[in-house]
C-alpha atoms as a PDB file:
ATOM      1  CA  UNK A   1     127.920 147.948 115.885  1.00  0.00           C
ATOM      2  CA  UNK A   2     131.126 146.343 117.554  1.00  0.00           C
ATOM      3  CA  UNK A   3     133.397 145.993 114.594  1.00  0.00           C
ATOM      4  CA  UNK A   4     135.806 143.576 116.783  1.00  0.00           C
ATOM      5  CA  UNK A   5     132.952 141.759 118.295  1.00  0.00           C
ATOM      6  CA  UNK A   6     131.835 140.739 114.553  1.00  0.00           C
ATOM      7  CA  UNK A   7     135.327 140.152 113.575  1.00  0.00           C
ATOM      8  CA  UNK A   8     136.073 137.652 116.365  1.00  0.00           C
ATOM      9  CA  UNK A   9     133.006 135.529 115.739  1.00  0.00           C
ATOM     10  CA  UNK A  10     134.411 135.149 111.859  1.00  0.00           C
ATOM     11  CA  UNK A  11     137.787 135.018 112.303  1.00  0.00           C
ATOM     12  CA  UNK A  12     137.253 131.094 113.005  1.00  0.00           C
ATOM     13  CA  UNK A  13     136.454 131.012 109.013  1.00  0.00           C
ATOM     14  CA  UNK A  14     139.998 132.228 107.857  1.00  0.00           C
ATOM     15  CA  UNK A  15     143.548 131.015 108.658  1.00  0.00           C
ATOM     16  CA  UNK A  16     146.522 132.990 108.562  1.00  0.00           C
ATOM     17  CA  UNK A  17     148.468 133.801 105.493  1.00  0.00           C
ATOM     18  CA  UNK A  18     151.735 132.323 106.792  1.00  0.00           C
ATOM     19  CA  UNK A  19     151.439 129.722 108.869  1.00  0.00           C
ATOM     20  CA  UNK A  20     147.848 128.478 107.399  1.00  0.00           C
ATOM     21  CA  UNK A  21     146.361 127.649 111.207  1.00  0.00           C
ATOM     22  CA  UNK A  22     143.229 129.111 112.364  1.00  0.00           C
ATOM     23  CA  UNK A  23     142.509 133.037 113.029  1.00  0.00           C
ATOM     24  CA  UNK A  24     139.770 131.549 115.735  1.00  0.00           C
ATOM     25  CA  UNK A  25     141.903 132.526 118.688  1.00  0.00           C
ATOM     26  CA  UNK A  26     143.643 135.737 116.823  1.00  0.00           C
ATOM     27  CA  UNK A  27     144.385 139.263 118.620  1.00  0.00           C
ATOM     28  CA  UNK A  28     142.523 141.813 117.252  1.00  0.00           C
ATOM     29  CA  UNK A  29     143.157 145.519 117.916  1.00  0.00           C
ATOM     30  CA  UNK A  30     141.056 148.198 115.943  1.00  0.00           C
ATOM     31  CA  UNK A  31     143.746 150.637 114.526  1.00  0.00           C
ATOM     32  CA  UNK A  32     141.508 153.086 112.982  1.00  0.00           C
ATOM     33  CA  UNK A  33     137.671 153.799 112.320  1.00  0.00           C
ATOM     34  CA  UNK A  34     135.565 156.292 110.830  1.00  0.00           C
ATOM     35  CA  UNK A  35     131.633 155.976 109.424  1.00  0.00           C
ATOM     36  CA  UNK A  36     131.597 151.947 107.974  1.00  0.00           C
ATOM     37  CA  UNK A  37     135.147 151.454 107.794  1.00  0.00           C
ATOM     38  CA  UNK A  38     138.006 150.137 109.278  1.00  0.00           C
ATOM     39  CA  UNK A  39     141.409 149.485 109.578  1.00  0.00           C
ATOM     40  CA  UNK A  40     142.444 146.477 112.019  1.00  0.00           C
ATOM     41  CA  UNK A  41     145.590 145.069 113.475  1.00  0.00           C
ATOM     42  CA  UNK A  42     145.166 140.583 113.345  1.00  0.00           C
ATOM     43  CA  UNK A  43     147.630 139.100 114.909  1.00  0.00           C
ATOM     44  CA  UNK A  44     147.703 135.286 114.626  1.00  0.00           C
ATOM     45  CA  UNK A  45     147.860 133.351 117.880  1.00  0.00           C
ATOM     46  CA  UNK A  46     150.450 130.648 116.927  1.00  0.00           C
ATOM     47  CA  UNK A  47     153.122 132.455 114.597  1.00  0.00           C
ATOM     48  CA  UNK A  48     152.235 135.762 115.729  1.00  0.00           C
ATOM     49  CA  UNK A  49     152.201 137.208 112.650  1.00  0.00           C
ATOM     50  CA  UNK A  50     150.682 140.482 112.447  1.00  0.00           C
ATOM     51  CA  UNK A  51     148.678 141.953 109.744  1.00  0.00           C
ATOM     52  CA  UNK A  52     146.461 145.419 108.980  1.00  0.00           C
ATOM     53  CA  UNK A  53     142.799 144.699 107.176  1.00  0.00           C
ATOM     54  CA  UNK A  54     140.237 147.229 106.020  1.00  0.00           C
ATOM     55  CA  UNK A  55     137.173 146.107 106.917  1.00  0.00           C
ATOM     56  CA  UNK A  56     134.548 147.729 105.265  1.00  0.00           C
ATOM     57  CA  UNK A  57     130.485 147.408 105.729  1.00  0.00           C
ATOM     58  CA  UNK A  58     127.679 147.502 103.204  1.00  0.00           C
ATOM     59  CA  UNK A  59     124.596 149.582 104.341  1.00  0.00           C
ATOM     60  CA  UNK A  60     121.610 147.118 105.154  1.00  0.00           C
ATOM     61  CA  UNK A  61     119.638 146.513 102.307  1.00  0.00           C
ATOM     62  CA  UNK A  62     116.361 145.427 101.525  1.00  0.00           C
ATOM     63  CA  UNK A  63     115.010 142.227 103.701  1.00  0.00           C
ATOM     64  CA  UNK A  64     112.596 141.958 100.800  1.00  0.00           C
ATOM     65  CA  UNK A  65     113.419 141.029  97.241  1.00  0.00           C
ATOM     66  CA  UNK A  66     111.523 143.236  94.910  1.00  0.00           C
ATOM     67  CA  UNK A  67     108.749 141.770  92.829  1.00  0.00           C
ATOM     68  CA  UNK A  68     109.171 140.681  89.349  1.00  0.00           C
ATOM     69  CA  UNK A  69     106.823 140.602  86.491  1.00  0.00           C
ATOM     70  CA  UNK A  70     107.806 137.512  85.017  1.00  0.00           C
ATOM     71  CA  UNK A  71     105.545 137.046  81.118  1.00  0.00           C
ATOM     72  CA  UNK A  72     105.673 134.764  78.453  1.00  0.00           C
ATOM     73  CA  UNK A  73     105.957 137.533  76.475  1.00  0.00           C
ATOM     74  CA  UNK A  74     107.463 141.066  77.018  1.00  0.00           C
ATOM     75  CA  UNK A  75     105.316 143.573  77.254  1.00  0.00           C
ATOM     76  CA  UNK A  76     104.859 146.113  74.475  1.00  0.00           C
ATOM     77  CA  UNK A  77     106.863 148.580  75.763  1.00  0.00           C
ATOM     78  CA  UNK A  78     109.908 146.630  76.548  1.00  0.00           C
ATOM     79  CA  UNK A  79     110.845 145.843  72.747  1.00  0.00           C
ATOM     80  CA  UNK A  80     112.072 143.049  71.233  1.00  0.00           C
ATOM     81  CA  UNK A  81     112.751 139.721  73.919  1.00  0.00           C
ATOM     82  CA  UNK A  82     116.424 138.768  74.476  1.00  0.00           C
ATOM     83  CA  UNK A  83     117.481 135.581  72.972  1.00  0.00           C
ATOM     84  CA  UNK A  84     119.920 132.729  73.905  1.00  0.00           C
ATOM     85  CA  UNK A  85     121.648 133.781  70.687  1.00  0.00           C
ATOM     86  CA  UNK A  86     121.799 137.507  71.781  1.00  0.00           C
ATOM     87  CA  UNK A  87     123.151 136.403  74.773  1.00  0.00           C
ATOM     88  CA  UNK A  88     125.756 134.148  73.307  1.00  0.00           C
ATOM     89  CA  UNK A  89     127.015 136.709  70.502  1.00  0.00           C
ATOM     90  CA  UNK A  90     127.255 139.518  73.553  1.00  0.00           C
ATOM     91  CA  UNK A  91     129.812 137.194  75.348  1.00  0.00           C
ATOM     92  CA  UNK A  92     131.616 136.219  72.461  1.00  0.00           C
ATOM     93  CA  UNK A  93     132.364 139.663  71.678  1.00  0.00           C
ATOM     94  CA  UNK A  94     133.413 140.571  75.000  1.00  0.00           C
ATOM     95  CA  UNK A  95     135.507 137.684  75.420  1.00  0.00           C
ATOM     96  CA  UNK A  96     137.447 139.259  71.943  1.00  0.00           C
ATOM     97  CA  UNK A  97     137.497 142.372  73.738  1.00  0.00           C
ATOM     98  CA  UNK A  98     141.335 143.769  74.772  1.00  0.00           C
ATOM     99  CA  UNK A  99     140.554 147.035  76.107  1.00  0.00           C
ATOM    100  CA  UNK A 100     139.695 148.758  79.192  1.00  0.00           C
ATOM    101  CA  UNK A 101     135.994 149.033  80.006  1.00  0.00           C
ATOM    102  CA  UNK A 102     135.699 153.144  79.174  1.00  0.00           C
ATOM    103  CA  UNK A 103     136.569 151.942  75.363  1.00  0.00           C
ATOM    104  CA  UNK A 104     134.186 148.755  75.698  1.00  0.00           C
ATOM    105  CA  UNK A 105     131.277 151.470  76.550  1.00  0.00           C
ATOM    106  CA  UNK A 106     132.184 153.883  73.887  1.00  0.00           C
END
């Protein structure tokens, strides 16, 4: 996989943080990469301001979405069926939530 070539077909889709034009017709120089990531050097084409980004890939995932039992009623073994109201009283409590997440799970 040719981390610039991918980059330079994109970089169309962004424009630079300081002078807001197009990334399209950027520089591009690969600073650094090991396994699925990288570190580049952008440099935009009409300020010339320069930047470092990670760039970082996903592994390829299914092309196939699972299948899904989808029932009027749970089954027996699932329990009791989630309502709207369940739903609703879960986010209102997390919205009154001020801690971290570790306390939120204890």
């Amino acid at each position: 996989m040719d981390v610039l070539d991918i980059l330079r077909r994109q970089a169309g889709r962004f424009q630079c943080p300081k002078c807001g034009q197009s990334l399209a017709e950027c520089q591009l120089e690969m600073v650094t990469h090991h396994d699925d990531q990288s570190l580049v050097k952008v440099t935009c084409a009409h300020c010339q301001d320069t930047r470092l980004i990670a760039v970082a890939f996903a592994a390829e995932t299914e092309t196939e979405a699972p299948a899904i039992d989808v029932r009027d009623e749970p089954a027996e073994d699932l329990g009791v069926a989630i309502s709207a109201d369940d739903v609703l009283d879960a986010r209102l409590a997390l919205a009154g939530h001020a801690g971290d997440l570790e306390s939120l799970l204890r």
